[in-house]
PDB file of N, CA and C in Angstrom:
ATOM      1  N   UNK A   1      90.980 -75.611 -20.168  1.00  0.00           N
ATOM      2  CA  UNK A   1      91.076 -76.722 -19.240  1.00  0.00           C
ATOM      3  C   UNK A   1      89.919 -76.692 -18.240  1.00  0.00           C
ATOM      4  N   UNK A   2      89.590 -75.561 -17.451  1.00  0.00           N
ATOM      5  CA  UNK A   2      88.871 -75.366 -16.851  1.00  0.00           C
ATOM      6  C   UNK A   2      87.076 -75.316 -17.282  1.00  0.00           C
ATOM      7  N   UNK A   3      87.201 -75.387 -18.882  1.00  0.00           N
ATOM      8  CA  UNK A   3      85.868 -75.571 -19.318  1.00  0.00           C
ATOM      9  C   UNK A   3      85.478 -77.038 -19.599  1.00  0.00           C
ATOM     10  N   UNK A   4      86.587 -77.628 -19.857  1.00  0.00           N
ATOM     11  CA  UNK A   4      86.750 -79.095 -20.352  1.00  0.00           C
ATOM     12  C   UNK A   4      86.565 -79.710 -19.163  1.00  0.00           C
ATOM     13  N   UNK A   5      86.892 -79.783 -17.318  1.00  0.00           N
ATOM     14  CA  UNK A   5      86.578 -79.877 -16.503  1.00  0.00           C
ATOM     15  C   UNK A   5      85.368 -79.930 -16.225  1.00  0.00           C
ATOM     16  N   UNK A   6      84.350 -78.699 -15.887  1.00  0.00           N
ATOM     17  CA  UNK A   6      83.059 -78.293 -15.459  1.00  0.00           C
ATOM     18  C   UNK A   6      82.163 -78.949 -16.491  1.00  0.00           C
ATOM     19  N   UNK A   7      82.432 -79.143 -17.875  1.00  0.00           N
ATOM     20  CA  UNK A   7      81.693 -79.689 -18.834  1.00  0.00           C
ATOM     21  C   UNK A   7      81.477 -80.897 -18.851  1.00  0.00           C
ATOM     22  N   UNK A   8      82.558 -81.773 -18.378  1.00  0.00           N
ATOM     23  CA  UNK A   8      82.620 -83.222 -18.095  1.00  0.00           C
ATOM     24  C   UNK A   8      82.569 -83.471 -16.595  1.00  0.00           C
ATOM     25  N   UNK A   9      82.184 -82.756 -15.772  1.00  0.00           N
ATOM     26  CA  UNK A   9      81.601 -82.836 -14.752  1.00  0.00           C
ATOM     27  C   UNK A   9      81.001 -84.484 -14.429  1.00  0.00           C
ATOM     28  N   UNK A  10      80.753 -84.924 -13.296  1.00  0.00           N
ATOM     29  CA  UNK A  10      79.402 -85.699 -13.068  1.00  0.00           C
ATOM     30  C   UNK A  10      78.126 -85.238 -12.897  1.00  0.00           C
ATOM     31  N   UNK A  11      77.118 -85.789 -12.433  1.00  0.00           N
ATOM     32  CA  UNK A  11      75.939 -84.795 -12.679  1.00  0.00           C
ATOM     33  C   UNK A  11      74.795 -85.778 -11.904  1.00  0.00           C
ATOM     34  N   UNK A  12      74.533 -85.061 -10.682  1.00  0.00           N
ATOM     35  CA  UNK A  12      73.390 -85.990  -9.631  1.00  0.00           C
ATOM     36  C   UNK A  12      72.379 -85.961  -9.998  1.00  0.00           C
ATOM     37  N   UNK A  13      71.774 -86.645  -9.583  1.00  0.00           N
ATOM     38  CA  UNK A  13      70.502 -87.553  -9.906  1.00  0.00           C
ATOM     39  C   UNK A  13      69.228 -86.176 -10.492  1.00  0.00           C
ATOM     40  N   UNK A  14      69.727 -84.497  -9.598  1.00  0.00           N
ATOM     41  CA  UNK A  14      68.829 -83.435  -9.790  1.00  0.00           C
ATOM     42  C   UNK A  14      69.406 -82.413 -10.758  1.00  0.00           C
ATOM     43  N   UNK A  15      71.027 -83.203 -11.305  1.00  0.00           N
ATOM     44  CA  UNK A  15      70.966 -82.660 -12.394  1.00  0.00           C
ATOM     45  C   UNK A  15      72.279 -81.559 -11.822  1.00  0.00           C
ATOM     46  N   UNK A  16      73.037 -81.427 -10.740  1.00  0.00           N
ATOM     47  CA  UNK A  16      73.982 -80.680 -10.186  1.00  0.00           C
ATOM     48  C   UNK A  16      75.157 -81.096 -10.559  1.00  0.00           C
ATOM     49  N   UNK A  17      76.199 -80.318 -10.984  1.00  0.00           N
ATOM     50  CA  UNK A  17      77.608 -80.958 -11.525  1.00  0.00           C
ATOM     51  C   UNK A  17      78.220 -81.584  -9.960  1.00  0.00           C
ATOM     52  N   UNK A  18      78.768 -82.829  -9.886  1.00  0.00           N
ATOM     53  CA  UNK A  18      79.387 -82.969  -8.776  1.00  0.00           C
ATOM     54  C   UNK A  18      81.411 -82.885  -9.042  1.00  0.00           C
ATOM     55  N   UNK A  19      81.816 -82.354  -8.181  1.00  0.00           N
ATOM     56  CA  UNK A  19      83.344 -82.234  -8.544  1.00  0.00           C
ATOM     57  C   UNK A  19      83.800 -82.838  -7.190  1.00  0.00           C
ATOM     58  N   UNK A  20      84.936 -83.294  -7.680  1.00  0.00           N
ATOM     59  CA  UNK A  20      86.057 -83.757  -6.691  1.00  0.00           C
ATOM     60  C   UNK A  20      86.795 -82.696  -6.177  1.00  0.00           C
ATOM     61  N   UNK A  21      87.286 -83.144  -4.972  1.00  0.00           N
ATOM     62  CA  UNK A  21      87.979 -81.955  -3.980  1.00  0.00           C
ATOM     63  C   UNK A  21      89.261 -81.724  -4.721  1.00  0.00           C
ATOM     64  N   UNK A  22      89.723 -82.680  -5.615  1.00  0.00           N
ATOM     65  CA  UNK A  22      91.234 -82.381  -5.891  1.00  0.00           C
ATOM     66  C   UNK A  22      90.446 -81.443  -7.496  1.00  0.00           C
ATOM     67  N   UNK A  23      89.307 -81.548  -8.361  1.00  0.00           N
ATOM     68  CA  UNK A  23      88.953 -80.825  -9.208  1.00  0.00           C
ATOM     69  C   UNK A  23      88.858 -79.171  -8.625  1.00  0.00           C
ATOM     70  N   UNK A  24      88.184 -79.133  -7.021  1.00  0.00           N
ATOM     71  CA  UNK A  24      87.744 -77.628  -6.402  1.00  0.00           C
ATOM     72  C   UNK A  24      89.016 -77.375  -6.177  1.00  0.00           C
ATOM     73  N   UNK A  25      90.111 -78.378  -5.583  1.00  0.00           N
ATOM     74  CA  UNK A  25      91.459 -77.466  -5.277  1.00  0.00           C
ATOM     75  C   UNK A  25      92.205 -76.585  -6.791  1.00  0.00           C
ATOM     76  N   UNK A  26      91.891 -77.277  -7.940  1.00  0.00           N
ATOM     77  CA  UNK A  26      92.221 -76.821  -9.157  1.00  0.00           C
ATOM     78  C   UNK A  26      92.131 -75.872  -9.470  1.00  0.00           C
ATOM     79  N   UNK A  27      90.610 -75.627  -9.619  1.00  0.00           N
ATOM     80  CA  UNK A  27      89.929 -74.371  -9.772  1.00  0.00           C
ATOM     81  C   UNK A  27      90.204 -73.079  -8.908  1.00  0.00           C
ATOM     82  N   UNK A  28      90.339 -73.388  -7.695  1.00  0.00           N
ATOM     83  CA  UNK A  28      91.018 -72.509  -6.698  1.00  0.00           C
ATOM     84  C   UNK A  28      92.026 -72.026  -7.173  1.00  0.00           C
ATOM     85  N   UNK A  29      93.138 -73.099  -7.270  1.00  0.00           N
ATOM     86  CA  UNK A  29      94.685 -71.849  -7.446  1.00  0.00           C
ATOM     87  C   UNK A  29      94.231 -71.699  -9.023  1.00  0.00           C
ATOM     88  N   UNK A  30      93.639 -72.226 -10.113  1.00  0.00           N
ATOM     89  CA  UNK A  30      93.301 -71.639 -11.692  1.00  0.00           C
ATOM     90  C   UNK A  30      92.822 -70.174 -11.201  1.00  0.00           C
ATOM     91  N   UNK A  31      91.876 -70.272 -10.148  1.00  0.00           N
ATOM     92  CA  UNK A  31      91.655 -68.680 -10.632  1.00  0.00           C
ATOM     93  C   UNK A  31      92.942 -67.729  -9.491  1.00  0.00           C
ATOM     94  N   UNK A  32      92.940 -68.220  -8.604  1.00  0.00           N
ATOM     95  CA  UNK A  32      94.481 -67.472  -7.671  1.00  0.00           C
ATOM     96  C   UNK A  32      95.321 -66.956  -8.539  1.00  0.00           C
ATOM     97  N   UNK A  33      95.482 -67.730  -9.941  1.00  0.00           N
ATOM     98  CA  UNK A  33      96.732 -67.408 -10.526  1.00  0.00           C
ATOM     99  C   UNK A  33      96.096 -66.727 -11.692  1.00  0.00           C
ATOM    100  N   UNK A  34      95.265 -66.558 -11.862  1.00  0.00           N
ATOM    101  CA  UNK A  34      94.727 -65.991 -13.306  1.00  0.00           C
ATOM    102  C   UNK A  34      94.795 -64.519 -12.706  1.00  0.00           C
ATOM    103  N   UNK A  35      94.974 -63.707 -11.612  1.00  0.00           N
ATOM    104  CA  UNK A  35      94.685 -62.341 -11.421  1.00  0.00           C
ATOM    105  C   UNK A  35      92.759 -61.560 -11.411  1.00  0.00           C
ATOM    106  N   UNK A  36      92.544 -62.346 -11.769  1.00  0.00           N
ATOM    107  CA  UNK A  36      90.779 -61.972 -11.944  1.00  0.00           C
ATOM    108  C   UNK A  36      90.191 -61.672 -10.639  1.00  0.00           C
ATOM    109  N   UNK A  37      89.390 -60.869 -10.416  1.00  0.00           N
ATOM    110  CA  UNK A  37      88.038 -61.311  -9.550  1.00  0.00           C
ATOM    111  C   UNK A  37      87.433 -61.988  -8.924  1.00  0.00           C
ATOM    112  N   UNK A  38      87.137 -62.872  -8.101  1.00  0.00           N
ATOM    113  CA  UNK A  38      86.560 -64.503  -8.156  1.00  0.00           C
ATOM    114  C   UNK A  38      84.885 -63.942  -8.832  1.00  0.00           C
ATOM    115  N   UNK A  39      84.486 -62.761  -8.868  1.00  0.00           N
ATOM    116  CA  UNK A  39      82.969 -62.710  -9.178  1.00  0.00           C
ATOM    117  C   UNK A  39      83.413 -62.609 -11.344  1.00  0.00           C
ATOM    118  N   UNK A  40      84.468 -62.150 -11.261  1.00  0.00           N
ATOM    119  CA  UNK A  40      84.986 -61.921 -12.803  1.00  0.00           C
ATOM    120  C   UNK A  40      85.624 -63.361 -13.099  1.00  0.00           C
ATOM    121  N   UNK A  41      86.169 -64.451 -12.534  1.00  0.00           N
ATOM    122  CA  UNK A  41      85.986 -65.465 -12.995  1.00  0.00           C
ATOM    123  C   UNK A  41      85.271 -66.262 -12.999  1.00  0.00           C
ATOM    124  N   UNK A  42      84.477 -66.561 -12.250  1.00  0.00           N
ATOM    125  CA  UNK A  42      83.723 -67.038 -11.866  1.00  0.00           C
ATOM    126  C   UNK A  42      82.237 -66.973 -13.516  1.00  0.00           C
ATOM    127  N   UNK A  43      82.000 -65.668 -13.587  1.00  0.00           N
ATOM    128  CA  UNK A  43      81.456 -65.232 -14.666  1.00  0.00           C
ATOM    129  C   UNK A  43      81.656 -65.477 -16.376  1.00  0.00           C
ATOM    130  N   UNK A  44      83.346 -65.827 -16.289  1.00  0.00           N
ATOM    131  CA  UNK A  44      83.884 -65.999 -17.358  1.00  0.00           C
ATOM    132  C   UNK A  44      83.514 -67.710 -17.296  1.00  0.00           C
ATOM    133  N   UNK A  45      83.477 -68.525 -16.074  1.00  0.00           N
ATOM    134  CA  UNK A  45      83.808 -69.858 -16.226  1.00  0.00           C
ATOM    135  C   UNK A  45      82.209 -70.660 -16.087  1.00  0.00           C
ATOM    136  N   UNK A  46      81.340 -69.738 -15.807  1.00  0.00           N
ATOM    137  CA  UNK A  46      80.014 -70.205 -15.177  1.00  0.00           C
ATOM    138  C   UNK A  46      80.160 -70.750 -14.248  1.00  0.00           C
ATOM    139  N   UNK A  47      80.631 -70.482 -13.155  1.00  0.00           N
ATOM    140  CA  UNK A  47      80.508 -70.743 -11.759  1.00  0.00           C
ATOM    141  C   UNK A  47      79.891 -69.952 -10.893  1.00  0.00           C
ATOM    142  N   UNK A  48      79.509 -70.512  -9.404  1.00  0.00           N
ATOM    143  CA  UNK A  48      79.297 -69.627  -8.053  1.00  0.00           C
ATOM    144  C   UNK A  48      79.971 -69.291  -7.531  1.00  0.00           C
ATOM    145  N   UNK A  49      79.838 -67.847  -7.290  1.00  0.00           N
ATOM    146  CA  UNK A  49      81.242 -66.911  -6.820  1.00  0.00           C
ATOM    147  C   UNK A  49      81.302 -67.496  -5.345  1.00  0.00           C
ATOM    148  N   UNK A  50      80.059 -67.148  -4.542  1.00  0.00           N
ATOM    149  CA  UNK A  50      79.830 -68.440  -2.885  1.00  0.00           C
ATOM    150  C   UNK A  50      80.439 -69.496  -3.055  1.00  0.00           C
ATOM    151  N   UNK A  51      80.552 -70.558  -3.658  1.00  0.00           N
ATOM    152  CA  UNK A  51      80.989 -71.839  -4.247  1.00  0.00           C
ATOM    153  C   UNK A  51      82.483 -71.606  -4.049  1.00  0.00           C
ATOM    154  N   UNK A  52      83.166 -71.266  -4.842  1.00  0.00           N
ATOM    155  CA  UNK A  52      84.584 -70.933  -5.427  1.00  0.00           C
ATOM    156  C   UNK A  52      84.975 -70.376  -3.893  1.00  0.00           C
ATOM    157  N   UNK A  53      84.501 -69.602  -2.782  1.00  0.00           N
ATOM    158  CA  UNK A  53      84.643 -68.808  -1.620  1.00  0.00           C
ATOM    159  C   UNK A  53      84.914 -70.260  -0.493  1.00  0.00           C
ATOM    160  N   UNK A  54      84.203 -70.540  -1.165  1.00  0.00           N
ATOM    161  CA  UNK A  54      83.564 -71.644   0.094  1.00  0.00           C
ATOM    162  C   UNK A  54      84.829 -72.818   0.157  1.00  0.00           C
ATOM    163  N   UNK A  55      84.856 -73.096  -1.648  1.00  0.00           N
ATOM    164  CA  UNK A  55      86.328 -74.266  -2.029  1.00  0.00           C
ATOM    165  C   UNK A  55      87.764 -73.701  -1.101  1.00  0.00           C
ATOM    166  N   UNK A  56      88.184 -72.166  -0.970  1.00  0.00           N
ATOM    167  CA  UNK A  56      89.185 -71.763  -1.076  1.00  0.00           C
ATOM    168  C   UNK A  56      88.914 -72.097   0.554  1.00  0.00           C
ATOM    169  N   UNK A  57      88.066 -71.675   0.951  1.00  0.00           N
ATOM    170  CA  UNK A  57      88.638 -72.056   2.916  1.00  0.00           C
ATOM    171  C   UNK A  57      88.664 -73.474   3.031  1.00  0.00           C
ATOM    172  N   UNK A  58      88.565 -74.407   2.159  1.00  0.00           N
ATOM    173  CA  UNK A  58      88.516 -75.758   3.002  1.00  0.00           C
ATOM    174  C   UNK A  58      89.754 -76.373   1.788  1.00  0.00           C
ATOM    175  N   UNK A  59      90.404 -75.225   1.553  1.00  0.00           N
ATOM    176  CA  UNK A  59      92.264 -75.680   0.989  1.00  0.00           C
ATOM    177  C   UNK A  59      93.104 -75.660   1.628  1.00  0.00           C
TER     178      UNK A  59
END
């Protein structure tokens, strides 16, 4: 789900995936509940571990 997400992303004009806040709140509790790392999911999902840090304080 979470690859099918980031993959179908939008994508700005420089080429950056853009996500919706209700997509970053997703991803947040996806990895909360997966038990992982955020640097070990993050890795598994191709994401920024800063990024994913950054989503969770503004939940």
């Amino acid at each position: 789900m979470i690859e099918d997400l980031i993959k179908n992303a939008r994508l700005s004009s420089s080429g950056r995936k853009l996500l919706t806040s209700q997509q970053k709140a997703f991803i947040v509790e996806d990895w909360e509940s997966s038990g992982l790392s955020c640097p070990e999911y993050c890795r598994r999902h191709g994401l920024i571990t800063s990024q994913v840090y950054s989503w969770q304080s503004h939940t």
